[in-house]
C-alpha atoms as a PDB file:
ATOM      1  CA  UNK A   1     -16.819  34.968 -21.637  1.00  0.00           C
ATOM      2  CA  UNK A   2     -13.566  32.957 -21.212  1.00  0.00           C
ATOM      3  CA  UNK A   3     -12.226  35.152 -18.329  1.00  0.00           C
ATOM      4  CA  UNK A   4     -15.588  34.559 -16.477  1.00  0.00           C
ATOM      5  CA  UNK A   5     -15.107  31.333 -17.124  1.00  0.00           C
ATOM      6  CA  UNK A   6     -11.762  31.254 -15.666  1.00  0.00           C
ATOM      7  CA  UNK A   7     -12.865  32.871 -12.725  1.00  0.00           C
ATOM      8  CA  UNK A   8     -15.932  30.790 -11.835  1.00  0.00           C
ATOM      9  CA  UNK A   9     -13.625  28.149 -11.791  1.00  0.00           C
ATOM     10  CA  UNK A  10     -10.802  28.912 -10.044  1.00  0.00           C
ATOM     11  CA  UNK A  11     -13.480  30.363  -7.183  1.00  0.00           C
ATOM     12  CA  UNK A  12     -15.155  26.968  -6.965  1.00  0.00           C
ATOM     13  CA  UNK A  13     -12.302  25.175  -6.752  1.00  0.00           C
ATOM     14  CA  UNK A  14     -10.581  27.476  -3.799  1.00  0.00           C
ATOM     15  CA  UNK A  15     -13.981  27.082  -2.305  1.00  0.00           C
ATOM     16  CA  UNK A  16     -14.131  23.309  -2.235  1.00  0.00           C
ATOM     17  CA  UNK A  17     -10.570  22.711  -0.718  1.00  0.00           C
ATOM     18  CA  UNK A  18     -11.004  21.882   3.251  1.00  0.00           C
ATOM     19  CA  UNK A  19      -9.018  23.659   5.330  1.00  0.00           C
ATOM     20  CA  UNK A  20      -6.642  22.062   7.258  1.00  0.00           C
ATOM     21  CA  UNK A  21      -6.733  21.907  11.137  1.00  0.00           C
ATOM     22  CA  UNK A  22      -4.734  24.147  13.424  1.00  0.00           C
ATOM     23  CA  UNK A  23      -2.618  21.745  16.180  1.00  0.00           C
ATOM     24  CA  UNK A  24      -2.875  22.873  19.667  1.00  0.00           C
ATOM     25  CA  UNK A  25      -0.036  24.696  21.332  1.00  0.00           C
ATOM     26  CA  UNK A  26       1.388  21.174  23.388  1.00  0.00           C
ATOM     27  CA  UNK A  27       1.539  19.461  19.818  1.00  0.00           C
ATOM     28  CA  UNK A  28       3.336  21.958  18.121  1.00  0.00           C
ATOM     29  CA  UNK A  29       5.607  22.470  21.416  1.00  0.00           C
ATOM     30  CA  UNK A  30       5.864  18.533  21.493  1.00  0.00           C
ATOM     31  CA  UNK A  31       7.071  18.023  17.952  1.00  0.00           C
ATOM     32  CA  UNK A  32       9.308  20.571  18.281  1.00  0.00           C
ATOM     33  CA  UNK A  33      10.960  18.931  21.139  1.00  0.00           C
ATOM     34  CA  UNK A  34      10.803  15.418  18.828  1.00  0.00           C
ATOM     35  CA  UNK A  35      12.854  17.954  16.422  1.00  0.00           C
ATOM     36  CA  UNK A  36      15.180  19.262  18.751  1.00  0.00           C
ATOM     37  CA  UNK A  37      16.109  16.191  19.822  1.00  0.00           C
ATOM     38  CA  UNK A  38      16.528  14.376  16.821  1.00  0.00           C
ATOM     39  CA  UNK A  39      18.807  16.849  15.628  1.00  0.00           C
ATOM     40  CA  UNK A  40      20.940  16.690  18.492  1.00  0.00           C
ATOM     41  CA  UNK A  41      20.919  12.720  18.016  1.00  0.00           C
ATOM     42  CA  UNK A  42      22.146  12.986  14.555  1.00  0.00           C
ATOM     43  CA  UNK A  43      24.982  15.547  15.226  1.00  0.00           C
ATOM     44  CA  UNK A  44      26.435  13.228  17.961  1.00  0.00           C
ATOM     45  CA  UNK A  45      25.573   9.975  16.346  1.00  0.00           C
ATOM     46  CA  UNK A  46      27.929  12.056  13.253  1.00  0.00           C
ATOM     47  CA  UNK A  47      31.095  11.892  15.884  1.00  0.00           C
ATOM     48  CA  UNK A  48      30.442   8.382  15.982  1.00  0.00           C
ATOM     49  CA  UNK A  49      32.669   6.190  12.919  1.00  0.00           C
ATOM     50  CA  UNK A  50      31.434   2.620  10.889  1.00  0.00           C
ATOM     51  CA  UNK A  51      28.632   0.650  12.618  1.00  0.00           C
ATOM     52  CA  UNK A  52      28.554   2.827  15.829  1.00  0.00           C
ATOM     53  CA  UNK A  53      27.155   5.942  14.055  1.00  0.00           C
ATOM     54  CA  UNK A  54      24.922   3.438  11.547  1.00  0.00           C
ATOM     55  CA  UNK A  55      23.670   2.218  14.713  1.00  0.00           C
ATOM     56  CA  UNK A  56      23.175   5.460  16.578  1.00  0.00           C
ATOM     57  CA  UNK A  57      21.199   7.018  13.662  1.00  0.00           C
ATOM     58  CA  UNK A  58      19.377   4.205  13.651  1.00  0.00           C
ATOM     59  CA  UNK A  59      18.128   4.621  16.846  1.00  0.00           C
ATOM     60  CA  UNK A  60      17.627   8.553  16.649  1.00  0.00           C
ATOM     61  CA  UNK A  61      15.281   7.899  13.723  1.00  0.00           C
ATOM     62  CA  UNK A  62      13.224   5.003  15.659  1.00  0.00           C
ATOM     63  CA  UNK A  63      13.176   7.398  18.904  1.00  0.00           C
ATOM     64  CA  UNK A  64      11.821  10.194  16.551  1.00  0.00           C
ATOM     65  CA  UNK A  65       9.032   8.421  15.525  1.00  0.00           C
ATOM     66  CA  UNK A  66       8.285   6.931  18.658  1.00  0.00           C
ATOM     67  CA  UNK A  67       8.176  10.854  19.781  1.00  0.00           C
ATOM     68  CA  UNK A  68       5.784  11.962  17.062  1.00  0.00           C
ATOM     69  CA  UNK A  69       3.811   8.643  17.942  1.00  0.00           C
ATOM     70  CA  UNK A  70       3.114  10.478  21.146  1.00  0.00           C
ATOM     71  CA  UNK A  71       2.682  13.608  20.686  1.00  0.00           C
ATOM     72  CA  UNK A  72      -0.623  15.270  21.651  1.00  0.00           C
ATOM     73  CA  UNK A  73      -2.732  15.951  19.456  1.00  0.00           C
END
């Protein structure tokens, strides 16, 4: 009885989750360009020393967002 139970339960509940939606091939291509290039941001803004590199990071993380902004969806 329990183990019925159990397994009514946890087939309703894997039934009622929505599945997510697939991105298209330019999004996924897009953000990984927004990746890309934020990691190459950070590893040059790390050369950088005091407010320079504060500064630079600053700006990869606004660009990065900016990039994900636009990406297709």
């Amino acid at each position: 009885m329990a183990l019925a139970l159990a397994l009514s339960l946890g087939a309703s509940a894997a039934v009622a989750k929505p599945k997510k939606p697939k991105h298209s091939a330019e999004h996924v291509a897009a953000i990984k360009k927004c990746n890309e290039d934020y990691n190459a941001a950070i590893k040059a803004a790390n050369a950088l020393k005091g407010k320079a590199r504060s500064d630079a990071k600053a700006k990869a993380r606004a660009d990065h967002k900016q990039c994900i902004a636009n990406a297709p969806a």
